[in-house]
N, C-alpha and C. Protein backbone atom coordinates (compact mmCIF):
# COMPACT_ATOMS: atom_id res chain seq x y z
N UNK A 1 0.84 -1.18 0.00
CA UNK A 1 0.00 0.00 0.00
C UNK A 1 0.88 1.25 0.00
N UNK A 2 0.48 2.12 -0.92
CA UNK A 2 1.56 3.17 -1.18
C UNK A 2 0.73 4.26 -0.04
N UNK A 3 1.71 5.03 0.74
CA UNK A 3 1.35 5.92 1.31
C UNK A 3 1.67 7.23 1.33
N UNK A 4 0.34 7.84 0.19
CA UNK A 4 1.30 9.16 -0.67
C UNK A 4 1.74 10.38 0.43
N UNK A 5 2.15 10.81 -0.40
CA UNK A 5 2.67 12.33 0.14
C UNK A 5 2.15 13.37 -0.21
N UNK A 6 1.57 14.57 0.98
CA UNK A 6 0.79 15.70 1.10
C UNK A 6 1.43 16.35 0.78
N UNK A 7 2.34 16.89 1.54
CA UNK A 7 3.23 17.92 1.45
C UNK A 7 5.07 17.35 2.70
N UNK A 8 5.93 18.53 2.13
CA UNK A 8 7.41 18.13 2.57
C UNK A 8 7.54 19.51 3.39
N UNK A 9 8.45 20.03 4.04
CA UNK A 9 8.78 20.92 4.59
C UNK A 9 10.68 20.68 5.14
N UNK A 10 11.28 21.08 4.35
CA UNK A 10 12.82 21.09 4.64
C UNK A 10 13.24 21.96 6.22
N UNK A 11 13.39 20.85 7.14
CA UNK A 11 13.57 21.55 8.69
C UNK A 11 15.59 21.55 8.48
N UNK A 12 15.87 22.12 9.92
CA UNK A 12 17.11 21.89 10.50
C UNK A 12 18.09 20.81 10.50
N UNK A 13 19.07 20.83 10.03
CA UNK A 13 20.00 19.86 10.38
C UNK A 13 19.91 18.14 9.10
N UNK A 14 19.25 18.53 8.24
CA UNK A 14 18.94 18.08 7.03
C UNK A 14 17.98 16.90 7.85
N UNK A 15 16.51 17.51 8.38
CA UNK A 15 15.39 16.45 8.42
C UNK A 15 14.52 17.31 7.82
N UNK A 16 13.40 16.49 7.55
CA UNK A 16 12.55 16.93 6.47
C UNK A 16 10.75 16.61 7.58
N UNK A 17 9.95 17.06 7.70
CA UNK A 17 8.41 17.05 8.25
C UNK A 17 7.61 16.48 6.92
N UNK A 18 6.80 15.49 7.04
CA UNK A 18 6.11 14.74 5.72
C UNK A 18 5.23 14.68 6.14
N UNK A 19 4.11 14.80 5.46
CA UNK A 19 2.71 15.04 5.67
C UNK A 19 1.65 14.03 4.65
N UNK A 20 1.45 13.03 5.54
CA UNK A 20 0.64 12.15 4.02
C UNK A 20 -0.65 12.36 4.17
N UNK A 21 -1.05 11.93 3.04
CA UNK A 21 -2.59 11.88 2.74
C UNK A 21 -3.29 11.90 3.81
N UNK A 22 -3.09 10.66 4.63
CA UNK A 22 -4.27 10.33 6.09
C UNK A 22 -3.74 11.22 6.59
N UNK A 23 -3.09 12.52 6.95
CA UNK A 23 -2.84 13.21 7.99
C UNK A 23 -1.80 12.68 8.61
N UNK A 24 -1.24 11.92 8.85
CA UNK A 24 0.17 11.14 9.09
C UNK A 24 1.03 12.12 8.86
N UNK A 25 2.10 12.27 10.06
CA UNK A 25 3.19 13.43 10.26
C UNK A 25 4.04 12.66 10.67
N UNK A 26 5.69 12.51 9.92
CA UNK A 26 6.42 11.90 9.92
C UNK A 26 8.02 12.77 9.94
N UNK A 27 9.02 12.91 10.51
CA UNK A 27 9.88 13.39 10.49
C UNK A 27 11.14 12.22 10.05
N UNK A 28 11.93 12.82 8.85
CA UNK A 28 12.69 11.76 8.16
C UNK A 28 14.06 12.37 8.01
N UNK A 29 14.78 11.94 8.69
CA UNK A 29 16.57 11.86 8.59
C UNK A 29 17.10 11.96 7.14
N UNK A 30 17.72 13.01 6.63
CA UNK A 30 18.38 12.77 5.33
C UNK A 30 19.62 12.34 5.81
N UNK A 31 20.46 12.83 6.42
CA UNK A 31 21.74 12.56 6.82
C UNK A 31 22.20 11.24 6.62
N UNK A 32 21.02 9.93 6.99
CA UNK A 32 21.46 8.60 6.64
C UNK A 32 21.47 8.50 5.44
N UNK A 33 21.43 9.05 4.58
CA UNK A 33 21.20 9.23 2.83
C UNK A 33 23.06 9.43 2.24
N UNK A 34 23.30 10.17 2.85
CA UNK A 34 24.84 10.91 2.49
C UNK A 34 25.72 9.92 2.09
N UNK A 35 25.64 8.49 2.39
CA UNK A 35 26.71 7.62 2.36
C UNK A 35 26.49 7.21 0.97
N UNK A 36 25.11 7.61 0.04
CA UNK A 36 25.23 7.96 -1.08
C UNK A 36 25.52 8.85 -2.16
N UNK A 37 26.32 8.55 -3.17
CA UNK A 37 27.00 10.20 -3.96
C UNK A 37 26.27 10.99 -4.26
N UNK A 38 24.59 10.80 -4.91
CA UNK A 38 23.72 11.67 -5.32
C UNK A 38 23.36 12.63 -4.07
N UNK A 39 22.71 11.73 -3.19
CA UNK A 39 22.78 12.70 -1.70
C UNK A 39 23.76 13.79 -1.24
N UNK A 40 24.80 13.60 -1.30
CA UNK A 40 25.94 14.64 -1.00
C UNK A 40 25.74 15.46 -1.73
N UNK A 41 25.39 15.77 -2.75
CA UNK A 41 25.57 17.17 -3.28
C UNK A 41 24.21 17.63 -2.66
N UNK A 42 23.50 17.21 -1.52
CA UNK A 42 22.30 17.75 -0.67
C UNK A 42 23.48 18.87 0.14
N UNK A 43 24.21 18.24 0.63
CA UNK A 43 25.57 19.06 1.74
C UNK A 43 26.04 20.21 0.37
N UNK A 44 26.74 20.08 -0.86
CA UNK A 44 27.45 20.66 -1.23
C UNK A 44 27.05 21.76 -2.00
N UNK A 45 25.85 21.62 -2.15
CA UNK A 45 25.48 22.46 -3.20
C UNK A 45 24.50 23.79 -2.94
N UNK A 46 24.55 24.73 -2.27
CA UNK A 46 24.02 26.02 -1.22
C UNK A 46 22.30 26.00 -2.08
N UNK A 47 21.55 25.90 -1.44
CA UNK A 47 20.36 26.07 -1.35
C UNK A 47 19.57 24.80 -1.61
N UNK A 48 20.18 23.92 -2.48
CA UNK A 48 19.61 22.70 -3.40
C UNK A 48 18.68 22.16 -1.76
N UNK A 49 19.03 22.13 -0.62
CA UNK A 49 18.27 20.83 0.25
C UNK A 49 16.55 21.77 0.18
N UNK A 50 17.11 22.78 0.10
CA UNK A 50 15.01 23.55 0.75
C UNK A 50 14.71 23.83 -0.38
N UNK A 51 15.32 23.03 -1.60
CA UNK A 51 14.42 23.06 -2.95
C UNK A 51 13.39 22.02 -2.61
N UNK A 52 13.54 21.20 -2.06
CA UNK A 52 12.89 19.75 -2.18
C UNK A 52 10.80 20.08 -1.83
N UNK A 53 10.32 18.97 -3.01
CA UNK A 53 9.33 19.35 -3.52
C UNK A 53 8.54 17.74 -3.51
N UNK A 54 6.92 17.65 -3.71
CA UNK A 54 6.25 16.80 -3.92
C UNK A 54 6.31 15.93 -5.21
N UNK A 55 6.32 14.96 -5.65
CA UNK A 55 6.70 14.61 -7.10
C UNK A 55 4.88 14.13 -7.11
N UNK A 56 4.78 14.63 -8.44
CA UNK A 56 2.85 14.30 -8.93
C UNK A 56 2.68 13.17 -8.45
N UNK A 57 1.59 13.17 -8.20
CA UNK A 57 0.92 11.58 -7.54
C UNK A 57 1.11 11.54 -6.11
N UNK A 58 1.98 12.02 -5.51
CA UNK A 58 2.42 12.30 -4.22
C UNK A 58 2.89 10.83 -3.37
N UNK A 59 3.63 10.55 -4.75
CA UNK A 59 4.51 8.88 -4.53
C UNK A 59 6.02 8.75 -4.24
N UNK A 60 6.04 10.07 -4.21
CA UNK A 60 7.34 10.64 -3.60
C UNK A 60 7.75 11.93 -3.45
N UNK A 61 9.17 12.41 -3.01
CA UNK A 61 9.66 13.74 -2.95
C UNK A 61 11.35 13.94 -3.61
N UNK A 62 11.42 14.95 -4.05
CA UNK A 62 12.49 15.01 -5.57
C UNK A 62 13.01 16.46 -5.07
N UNK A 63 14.14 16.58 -5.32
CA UNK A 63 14.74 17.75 -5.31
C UNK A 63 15.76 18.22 -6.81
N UNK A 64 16.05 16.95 -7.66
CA UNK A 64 16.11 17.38 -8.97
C UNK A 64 15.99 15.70 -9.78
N UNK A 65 16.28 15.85 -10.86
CA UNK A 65 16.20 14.55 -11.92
C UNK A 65 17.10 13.59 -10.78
N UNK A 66 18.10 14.04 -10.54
CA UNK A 66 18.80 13.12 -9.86
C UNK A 66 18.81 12.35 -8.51
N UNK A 67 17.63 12.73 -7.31
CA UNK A 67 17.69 13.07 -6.00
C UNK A 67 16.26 12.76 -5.88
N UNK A 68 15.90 11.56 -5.15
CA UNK A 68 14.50 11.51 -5.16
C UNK A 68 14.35 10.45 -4.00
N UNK A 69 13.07 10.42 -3.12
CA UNK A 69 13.13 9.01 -1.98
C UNK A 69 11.59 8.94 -2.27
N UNK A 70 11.36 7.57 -2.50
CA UNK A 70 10.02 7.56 -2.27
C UNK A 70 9.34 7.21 -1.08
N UNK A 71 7.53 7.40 -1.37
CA UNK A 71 7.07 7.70 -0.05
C UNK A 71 6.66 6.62 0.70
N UNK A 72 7.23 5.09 0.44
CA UNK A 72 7.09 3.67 1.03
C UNK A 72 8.40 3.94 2.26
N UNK A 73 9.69 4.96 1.45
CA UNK A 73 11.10 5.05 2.48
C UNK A 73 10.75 5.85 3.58
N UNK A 74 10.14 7.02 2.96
CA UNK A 74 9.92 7.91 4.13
C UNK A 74 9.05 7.45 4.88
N UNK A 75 7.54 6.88 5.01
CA UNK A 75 7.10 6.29 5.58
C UNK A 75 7.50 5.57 6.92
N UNK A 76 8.33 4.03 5.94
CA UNK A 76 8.66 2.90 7.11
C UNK A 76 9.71 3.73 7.85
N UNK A 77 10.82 4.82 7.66
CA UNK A 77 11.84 4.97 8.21
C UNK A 77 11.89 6.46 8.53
N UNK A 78 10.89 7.26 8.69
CA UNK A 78 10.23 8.54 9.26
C UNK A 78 9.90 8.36 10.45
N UNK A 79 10.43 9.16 11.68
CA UNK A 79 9.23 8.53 12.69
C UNK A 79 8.68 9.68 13.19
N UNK A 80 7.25 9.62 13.79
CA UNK A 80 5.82 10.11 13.93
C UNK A 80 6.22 11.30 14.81
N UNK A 81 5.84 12.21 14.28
CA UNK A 81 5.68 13.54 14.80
C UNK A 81 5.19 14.02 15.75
């Protein structure tokens, strides 16, 4: 069961506030992400992390072509607000 995504909100210290459909509020760690190369340029690149945006369908969240988690990750590995 896919559990879409409402809306994202880019907080402090690279965590992110997720908001799904049912009202479900989830706070999700990017930092465990970094040990991947696409992720790091979240650290390197000045503004790119509070670009991050809803992808249509609200089956995930994308910050460019390259940089994307879907909303099954954030979900199981978000925890409740």
């Amino acid at each position: 069961m896919f559990h879409k995504v409402k809306s994202v909100e880019p907080l402090k210290d690279f965590n992110l506030s997720v908001v799904f459909l049912d009202g479900t509020r989830k706070n999700y760690d990017v930092k465990q992400l970094f040990k991947y190369e696409a992720f790091g340029d979240l650290k390197k690149i000045q503004g790119l992390y509070e670009q991050v945006k809803v992808d249509a369908g609200g089956y995930g969240i994308s910050w460019n072509d390259n940089i994307d988690i879907a909303c099954d990750e954030l979900w199981e590995n978000g925890k409740s607000a």
